[in-house]
PDB file of N, CA and C in Angstrom:
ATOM      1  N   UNK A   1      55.090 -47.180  36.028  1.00  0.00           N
ATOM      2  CA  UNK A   1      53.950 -46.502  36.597  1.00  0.00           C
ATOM      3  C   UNK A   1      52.873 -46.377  35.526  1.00  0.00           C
ATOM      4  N   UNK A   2      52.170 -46.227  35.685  1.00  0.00           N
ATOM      5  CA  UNK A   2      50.333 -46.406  34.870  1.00  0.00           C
ATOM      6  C   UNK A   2      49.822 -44.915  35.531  1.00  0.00           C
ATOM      7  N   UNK A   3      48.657 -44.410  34.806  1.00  0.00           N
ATOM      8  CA  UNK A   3      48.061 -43.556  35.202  1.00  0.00           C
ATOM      9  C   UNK A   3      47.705 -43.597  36.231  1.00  0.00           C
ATOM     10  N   UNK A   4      46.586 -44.390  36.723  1.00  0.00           N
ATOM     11  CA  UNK A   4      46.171 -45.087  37.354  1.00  0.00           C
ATOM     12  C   UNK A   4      47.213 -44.872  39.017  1.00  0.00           C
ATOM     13  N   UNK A   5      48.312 -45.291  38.804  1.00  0.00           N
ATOM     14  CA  UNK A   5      49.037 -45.736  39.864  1.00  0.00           C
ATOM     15  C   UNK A   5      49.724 -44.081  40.226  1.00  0.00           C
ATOM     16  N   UNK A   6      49.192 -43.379  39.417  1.00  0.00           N
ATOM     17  CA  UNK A   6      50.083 -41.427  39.217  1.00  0.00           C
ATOM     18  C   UNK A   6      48.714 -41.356  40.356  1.00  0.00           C
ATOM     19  N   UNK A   7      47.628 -41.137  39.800  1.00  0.00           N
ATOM     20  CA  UNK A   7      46.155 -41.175  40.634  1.00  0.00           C
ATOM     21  C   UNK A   7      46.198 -41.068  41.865  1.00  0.00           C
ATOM     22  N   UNK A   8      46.603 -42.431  42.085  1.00  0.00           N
ATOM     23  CA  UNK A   8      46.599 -43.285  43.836  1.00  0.00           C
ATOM     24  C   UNK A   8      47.881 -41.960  44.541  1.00  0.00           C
ATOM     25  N   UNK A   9      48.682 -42.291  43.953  1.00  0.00           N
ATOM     26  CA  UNK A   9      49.914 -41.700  44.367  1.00  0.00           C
ATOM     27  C   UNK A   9      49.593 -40.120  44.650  1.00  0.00           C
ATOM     28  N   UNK A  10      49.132 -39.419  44.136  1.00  0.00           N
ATOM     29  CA  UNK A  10      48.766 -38.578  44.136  1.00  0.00           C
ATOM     30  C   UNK A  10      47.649 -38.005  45.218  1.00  0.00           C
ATOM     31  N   UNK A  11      46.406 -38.416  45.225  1.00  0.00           N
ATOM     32  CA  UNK A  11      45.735 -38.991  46.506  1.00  0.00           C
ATOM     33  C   UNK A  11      46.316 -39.233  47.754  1.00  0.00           C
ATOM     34  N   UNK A  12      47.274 -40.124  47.768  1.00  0.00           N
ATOM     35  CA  UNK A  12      48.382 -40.630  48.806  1.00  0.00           C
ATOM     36  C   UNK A  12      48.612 -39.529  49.368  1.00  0.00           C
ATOM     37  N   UNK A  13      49.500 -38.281  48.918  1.00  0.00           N
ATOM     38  CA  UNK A  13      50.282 -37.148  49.762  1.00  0.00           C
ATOM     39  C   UNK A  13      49.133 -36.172  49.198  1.00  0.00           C
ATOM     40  N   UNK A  14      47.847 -36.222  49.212  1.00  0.00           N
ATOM     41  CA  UNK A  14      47.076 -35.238  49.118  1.00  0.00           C
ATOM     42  C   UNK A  14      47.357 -33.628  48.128  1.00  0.00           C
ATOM     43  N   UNK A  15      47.592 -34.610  46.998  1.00  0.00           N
ATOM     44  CA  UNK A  15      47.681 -33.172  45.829  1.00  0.00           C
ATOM     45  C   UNK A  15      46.416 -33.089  44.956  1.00  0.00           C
ATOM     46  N   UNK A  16      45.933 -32.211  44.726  1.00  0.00           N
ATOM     47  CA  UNK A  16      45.127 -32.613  43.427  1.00  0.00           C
ATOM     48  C   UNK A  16      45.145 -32.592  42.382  1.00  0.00           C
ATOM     49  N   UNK A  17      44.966 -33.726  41.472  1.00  0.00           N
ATOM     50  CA  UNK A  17      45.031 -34.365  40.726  1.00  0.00           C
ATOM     51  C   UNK A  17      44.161 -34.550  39.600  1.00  0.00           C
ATOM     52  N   UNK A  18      44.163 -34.333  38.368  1.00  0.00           N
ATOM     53  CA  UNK A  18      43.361 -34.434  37.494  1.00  0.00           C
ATOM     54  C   UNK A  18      44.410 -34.896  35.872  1.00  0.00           C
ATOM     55  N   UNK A  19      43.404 -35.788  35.217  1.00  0.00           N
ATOM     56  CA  UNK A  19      43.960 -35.880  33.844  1.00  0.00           C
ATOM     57  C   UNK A  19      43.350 -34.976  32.749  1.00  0.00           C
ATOM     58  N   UNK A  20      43.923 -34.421  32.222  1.00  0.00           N
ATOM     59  CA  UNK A  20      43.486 -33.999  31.354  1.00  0.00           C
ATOM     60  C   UNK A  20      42.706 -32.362  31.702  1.00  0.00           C
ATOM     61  N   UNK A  21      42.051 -32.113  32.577  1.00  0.00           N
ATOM     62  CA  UNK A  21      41.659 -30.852  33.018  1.00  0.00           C
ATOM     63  C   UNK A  21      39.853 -31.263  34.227  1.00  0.00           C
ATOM     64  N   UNK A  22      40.283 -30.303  35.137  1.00  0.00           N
ATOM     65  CA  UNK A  22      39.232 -30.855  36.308  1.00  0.00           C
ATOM     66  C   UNK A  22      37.999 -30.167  36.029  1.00  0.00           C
ATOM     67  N   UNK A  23      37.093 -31.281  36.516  1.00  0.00           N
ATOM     68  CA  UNK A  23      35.258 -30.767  36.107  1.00  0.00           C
ATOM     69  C   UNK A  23      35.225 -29.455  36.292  1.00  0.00           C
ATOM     70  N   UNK A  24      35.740 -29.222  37.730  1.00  0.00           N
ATOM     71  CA  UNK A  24      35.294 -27.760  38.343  1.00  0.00           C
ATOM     72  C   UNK A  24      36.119 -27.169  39.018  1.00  0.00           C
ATOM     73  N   UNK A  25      36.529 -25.853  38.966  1.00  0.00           N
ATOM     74  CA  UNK A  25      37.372 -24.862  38.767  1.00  0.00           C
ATOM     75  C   UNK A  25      38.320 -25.284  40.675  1.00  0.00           C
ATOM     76  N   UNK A  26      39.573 -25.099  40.355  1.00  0.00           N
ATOM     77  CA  UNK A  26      40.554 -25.598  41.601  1.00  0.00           C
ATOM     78  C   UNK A  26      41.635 -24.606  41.752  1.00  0.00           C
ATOM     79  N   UNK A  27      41.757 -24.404  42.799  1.00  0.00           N
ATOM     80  CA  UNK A  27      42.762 -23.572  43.086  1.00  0.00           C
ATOM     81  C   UNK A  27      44.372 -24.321  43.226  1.00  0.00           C
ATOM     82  N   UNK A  28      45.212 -24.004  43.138  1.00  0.00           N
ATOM     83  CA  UNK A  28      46.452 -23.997  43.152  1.00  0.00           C
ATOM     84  C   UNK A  28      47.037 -24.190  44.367  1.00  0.00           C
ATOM     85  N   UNK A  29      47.788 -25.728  44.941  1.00  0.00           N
ATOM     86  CA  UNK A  29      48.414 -26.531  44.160  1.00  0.00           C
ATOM     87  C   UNK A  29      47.632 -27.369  43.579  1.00  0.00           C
ATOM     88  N   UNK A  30      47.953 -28.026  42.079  1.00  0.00           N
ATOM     89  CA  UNK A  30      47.422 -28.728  41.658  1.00  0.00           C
ATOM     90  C   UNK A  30      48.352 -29.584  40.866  1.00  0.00           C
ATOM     91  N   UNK A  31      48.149 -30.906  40.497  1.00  0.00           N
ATOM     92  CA  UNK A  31      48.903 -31.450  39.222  1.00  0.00           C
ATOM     93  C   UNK A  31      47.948 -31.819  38.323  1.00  0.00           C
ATOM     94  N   UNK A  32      48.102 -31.683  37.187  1.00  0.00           N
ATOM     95  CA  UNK A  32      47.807 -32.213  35.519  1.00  0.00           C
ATOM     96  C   UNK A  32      48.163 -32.573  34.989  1.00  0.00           C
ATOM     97  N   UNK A  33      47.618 -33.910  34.155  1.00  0.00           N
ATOM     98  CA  UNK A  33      48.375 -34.625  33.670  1.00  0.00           C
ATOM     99  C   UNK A  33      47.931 -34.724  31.988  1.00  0.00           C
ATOM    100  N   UNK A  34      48.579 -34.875  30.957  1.00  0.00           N
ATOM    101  CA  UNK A  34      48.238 -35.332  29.710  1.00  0.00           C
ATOM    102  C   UNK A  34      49.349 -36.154  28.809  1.00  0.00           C
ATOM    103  N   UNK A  35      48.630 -37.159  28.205  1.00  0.00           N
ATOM    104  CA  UNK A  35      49.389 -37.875  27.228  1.00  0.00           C
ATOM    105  C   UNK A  35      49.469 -37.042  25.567  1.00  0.00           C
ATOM    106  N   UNK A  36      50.818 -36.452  25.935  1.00  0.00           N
ATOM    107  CA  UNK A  36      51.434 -35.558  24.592  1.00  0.00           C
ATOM    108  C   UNK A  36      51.316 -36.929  23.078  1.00  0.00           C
ATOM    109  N   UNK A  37      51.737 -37.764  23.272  1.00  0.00           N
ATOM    110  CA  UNK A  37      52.362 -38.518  22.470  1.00  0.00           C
ATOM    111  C   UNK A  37      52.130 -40.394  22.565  1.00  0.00           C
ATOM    112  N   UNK A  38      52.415 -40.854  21.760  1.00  0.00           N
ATOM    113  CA  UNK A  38      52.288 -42.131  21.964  1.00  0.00           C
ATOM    114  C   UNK A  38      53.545 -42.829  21.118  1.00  0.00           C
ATOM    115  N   UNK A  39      54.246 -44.104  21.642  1.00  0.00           N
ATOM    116  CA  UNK A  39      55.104 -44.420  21.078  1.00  0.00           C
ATOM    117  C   UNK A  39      54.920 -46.284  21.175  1.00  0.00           C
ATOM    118  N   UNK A  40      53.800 -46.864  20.422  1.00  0.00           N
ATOM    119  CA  UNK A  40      53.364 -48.277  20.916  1.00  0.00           C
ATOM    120  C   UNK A  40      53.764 -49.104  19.636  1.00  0.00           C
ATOM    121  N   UNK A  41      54.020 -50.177  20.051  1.00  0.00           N
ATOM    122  CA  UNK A  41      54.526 -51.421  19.454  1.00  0.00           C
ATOM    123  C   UNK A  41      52.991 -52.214  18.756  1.00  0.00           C
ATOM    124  N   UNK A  42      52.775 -51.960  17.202  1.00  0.00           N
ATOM    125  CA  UNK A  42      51.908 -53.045  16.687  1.00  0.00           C
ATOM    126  C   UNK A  42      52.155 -53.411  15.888  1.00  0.00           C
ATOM    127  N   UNK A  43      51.292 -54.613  15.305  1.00  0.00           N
ATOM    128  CA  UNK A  43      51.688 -55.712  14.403  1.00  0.00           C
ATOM    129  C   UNK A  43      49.845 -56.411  14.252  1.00  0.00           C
ATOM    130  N   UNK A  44      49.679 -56.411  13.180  1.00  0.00           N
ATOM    131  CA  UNK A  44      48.281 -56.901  12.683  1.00  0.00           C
ATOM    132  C   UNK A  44      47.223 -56.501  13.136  1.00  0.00           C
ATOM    133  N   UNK A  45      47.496 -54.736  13.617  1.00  0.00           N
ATOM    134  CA  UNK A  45      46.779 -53.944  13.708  1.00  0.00           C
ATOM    135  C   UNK A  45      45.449 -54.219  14.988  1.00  0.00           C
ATOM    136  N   UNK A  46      46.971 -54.796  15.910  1.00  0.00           N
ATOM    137  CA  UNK A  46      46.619 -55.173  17.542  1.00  0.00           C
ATOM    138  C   UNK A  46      48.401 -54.206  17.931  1.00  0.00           C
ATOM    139  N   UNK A  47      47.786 -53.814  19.320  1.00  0.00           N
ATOM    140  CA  UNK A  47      49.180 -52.873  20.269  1.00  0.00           C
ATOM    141  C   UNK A  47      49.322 -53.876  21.183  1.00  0.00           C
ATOM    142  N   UNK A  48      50.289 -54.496  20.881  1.00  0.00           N
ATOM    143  CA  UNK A  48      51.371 -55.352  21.588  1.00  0.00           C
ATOM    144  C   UNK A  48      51.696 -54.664  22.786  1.00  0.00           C
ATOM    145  N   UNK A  49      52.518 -53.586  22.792  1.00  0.00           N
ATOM    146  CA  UNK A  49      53.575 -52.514  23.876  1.00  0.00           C
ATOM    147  C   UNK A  49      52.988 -51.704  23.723  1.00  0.00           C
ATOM    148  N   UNK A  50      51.850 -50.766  24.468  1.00  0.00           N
ATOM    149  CA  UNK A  50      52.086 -49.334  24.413  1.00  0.00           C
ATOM    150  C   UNK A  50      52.917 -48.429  25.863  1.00  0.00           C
ATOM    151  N   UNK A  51      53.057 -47.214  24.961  1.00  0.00           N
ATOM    152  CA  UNK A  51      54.035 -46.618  25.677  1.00  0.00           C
ATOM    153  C   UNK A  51      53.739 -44.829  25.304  1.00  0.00           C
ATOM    154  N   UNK A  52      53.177 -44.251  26.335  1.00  0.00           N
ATOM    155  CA  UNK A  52      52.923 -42.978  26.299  1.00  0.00           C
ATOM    156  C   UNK A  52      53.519 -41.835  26.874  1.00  0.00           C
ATOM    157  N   UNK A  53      53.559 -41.047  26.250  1.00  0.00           N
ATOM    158  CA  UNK A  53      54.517 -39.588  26.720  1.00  0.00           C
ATOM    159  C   UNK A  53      53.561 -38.637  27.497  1.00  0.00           C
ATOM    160  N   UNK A  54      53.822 -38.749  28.512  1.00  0.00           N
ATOM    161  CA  UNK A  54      52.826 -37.683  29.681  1.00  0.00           C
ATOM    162  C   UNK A  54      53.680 -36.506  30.127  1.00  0.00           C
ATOM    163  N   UNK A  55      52.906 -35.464  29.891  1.00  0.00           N
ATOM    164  CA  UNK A  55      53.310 -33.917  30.351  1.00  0.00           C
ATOM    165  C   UNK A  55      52.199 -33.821  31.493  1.00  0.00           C
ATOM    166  N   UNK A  56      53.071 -33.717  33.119  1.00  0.00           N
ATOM    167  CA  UNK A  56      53.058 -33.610  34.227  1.00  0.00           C
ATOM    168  C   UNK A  56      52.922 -31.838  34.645  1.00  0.00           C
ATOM    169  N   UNK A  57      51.841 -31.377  34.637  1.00  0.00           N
ATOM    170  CA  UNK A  57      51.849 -29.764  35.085  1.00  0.00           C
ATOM    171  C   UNK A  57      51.607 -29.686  36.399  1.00  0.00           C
ATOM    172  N   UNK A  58      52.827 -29.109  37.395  1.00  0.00           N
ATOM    173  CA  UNK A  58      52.137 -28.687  38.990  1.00  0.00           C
ATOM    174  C   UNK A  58      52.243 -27.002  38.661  1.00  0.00           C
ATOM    175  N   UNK A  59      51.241 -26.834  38.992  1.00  0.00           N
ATOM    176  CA  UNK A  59      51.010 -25.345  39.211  1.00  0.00           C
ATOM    177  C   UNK A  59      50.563 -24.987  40.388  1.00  0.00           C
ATOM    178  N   UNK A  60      51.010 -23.891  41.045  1.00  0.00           N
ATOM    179  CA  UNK A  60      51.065 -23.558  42.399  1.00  0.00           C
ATOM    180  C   UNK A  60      51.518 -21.647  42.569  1.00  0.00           C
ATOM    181  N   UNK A  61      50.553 -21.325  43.382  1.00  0.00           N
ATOM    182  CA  UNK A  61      50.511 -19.470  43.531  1.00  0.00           C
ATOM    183  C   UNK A  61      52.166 -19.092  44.188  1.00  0.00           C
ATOM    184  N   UNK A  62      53.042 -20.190  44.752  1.00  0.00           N
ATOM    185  CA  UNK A  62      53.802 -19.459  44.982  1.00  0.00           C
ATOM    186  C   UNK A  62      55.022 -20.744  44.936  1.00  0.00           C
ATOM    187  N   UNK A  63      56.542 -20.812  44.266  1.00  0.00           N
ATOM    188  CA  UNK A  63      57.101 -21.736  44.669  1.00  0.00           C
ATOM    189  C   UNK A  63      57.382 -22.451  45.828  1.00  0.00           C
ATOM    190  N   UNK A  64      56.757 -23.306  46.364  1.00  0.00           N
ATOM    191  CA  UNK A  64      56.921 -24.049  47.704  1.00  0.00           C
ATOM    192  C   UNK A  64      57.988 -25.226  46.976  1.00  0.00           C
ATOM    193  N   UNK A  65      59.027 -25.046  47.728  1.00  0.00           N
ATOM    194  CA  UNK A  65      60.367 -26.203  47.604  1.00  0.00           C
ATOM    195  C   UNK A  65      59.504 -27.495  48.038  1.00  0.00           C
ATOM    196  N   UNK A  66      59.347 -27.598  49.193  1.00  0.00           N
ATOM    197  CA  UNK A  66      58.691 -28.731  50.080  1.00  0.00           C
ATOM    198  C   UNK A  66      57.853 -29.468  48.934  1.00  0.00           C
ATOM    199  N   UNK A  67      56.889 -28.637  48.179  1.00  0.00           N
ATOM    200  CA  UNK A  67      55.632 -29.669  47.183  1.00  0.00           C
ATOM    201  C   UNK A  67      56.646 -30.054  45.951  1.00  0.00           C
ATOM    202  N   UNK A  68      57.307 -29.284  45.640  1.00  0.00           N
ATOM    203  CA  UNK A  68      58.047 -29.857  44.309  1.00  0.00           C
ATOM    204  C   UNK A  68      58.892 -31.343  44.822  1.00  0.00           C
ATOM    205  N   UNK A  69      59.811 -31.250  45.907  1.00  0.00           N
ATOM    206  CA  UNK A  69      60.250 -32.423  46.510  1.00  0.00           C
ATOM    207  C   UNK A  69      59.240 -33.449  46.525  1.00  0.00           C
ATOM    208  N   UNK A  70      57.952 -33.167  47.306  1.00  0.00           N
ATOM    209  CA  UNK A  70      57.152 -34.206  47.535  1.00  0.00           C
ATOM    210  C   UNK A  70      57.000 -34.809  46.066  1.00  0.00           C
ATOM    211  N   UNK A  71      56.898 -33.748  44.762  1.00  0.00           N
ATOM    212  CA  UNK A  71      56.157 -34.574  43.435  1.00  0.00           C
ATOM    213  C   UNK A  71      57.441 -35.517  42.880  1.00  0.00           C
ATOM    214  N   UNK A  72      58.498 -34.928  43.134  1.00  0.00           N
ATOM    215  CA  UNK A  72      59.754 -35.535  42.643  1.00  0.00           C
ATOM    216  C   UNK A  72      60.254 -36.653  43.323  1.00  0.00           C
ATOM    217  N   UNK A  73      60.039 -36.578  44.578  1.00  0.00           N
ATOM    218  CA  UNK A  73      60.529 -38.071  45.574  1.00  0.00           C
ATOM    219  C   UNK A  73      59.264 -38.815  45.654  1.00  0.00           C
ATOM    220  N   UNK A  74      58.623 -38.526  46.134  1.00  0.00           N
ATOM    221  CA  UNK A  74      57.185 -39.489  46.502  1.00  0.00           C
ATOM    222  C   UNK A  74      56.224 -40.127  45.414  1.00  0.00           C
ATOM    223  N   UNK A  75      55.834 -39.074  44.296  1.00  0.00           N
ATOM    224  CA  UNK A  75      54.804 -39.471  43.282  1.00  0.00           C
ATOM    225  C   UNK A  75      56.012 -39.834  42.353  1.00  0.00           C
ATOM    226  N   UNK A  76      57.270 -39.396  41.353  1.00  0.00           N
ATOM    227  CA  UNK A  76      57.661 -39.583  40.708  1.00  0.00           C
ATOM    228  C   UNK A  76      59.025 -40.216  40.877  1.00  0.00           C
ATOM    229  N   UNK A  77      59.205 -41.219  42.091  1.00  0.00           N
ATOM    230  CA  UNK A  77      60.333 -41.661  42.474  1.00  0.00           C
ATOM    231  C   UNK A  77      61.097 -42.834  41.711  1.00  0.00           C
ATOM    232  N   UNK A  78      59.891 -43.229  40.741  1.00  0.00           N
ATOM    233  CA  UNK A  78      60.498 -44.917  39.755  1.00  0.00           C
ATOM    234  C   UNK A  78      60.360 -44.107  38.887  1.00  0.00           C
ATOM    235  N   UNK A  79      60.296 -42.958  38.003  1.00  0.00           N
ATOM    236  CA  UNK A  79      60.105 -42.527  36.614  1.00  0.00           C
ATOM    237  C   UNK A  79      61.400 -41.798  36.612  1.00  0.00           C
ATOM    238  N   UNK A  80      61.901 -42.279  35.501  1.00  0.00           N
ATOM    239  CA  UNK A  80      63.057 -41.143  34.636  1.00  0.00           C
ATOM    240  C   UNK A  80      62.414 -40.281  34.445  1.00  0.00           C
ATOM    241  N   UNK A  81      62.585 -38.715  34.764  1.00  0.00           N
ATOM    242  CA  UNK A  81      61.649 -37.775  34.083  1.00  0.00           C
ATOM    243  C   UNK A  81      62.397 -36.440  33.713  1.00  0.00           C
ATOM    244  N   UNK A  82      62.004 -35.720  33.357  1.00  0.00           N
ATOM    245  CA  UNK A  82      62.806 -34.562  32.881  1.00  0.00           C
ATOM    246  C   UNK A  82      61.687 -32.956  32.750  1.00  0.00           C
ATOM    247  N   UNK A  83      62.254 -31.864  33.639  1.00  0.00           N
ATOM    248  CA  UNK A  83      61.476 -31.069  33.615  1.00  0.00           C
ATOM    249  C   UNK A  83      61.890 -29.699  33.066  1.00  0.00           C
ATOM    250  N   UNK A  84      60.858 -28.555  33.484  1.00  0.00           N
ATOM    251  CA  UNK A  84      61.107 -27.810  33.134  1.00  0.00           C
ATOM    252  C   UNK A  84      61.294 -26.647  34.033  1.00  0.00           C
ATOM    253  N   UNK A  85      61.838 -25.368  33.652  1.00  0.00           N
ATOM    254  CA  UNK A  85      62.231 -24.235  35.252  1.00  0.00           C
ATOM    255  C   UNK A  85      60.834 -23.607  35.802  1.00  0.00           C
ATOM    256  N   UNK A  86      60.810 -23.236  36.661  1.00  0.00           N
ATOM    257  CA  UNK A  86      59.622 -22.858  37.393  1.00  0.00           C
ATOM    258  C   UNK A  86      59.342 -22.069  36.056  1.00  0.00           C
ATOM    259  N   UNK A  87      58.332 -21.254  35.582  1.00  0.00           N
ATOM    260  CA  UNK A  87      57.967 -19.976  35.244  1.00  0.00           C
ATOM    261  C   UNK A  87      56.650 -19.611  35.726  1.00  0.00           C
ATOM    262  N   UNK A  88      57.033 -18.216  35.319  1.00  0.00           N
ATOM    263  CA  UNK A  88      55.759 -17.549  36.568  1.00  0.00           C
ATOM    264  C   UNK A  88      54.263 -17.252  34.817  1.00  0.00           C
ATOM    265  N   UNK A  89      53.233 -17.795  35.095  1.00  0.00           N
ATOM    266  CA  UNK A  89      52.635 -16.890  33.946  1.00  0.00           C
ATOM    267  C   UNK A  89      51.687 -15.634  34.860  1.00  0.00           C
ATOM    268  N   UNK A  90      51.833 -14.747  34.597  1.00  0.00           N
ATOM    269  CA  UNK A  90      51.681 -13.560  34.851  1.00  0.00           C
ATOM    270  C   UNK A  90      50.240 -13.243  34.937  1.00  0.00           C
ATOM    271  N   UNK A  91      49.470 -13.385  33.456  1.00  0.00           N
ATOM    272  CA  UNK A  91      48.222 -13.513  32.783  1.00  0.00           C
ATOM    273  C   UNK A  91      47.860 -14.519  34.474  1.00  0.00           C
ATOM    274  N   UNK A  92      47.918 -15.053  34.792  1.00  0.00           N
ATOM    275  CA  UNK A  92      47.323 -15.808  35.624  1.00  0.00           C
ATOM    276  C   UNK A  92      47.566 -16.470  36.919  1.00  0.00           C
ATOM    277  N   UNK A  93      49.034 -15.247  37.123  1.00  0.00           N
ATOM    278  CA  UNK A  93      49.009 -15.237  38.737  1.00  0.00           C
ATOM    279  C   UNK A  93      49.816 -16.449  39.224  1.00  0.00           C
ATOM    280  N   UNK A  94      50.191 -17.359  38.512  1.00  0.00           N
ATOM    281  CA  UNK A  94      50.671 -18.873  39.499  1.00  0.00           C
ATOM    282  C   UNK A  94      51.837 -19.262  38.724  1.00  0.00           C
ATOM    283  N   UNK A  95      52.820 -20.489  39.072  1.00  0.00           N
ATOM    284  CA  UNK A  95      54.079 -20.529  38.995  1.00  0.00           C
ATOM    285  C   UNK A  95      54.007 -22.169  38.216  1.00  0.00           C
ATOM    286  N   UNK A  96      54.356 -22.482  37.263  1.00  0.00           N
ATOM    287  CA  UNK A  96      53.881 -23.725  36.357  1.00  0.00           C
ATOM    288  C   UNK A  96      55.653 -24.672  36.657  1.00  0.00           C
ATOM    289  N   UNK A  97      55.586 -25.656  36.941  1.00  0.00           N
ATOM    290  CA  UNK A  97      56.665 -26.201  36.615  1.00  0.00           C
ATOM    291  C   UNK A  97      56.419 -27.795  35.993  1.00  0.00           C
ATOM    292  N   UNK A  98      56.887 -28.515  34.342  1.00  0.00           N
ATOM    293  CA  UNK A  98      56.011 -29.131  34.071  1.00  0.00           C
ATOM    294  C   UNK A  98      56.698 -30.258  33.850  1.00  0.00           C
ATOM    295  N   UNK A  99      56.957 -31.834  33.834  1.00  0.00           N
ATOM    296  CA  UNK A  99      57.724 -32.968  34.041  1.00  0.00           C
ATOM    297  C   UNK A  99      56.799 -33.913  32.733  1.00  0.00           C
ATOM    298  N   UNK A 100      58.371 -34.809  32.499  1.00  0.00           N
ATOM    299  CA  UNK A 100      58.024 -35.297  31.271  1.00  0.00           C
ATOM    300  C   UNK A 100      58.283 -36.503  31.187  1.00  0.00           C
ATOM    301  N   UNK A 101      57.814 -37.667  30.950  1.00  0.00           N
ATOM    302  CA  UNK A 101      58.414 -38.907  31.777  1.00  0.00           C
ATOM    303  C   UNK A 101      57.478 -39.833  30.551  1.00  0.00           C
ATOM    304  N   UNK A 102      57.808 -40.984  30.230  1.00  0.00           N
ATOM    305  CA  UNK A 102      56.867 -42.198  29.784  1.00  0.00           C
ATOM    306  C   UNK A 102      56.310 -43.472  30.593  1.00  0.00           C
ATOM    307  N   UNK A 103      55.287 -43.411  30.344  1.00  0.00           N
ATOM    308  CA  UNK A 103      54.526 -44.265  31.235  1.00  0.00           C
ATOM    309  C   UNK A 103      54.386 -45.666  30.319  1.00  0.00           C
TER     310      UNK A 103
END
């Protein structure tokens, strides 16, 4: 999967979607995406392989089972990924659960 193809997918079952953080202020559900890390293959100071570590944030005002399924079967169904437990942040009212996968 490619960013790009997280995007579409995303769009697809109508979540919203942003990399990195959205122009203008969105309410909850949402997903976010950022590249933590990079792990790319070079040689003469050209990238042969790259390969990036993306931290996947859905945040949402209340745990809905149904949207977490949808992000886990539908958008993230070819990615090995590995997440984290709901937590609630308090300071801000909504329920973060965040997935970790390489693209």
């Amino acid at each position: 999967m490619t960013l790009e193809e997280l995007n579409t997918r995303c769009k697809n079952e109508n979540i919203q979607y942003a990399y990195g953080v959205f122009q203008e202020p969105v309410s909850p559900p949402h997903l976010i995406a950022l590249e933590t890390e990079t792990d790319n293959f070079m040689a003469d100071n050209k990238v042969f392989s790259r390969k990036g570590r993306i931290q996947l944030d859905l945040t949402m005002d209340y745990i809905d089972f149904d949207l977490i399924d949808k992000v886990e079967n539908k958008i993230l169904y070819d990615v090995c990924w590995n997440k984290t437990e709901a937590t609630y942040l308090s300071d801000e009212k909504i329920w973060q659960i965040s997935y970790f996968f390489e693209i």
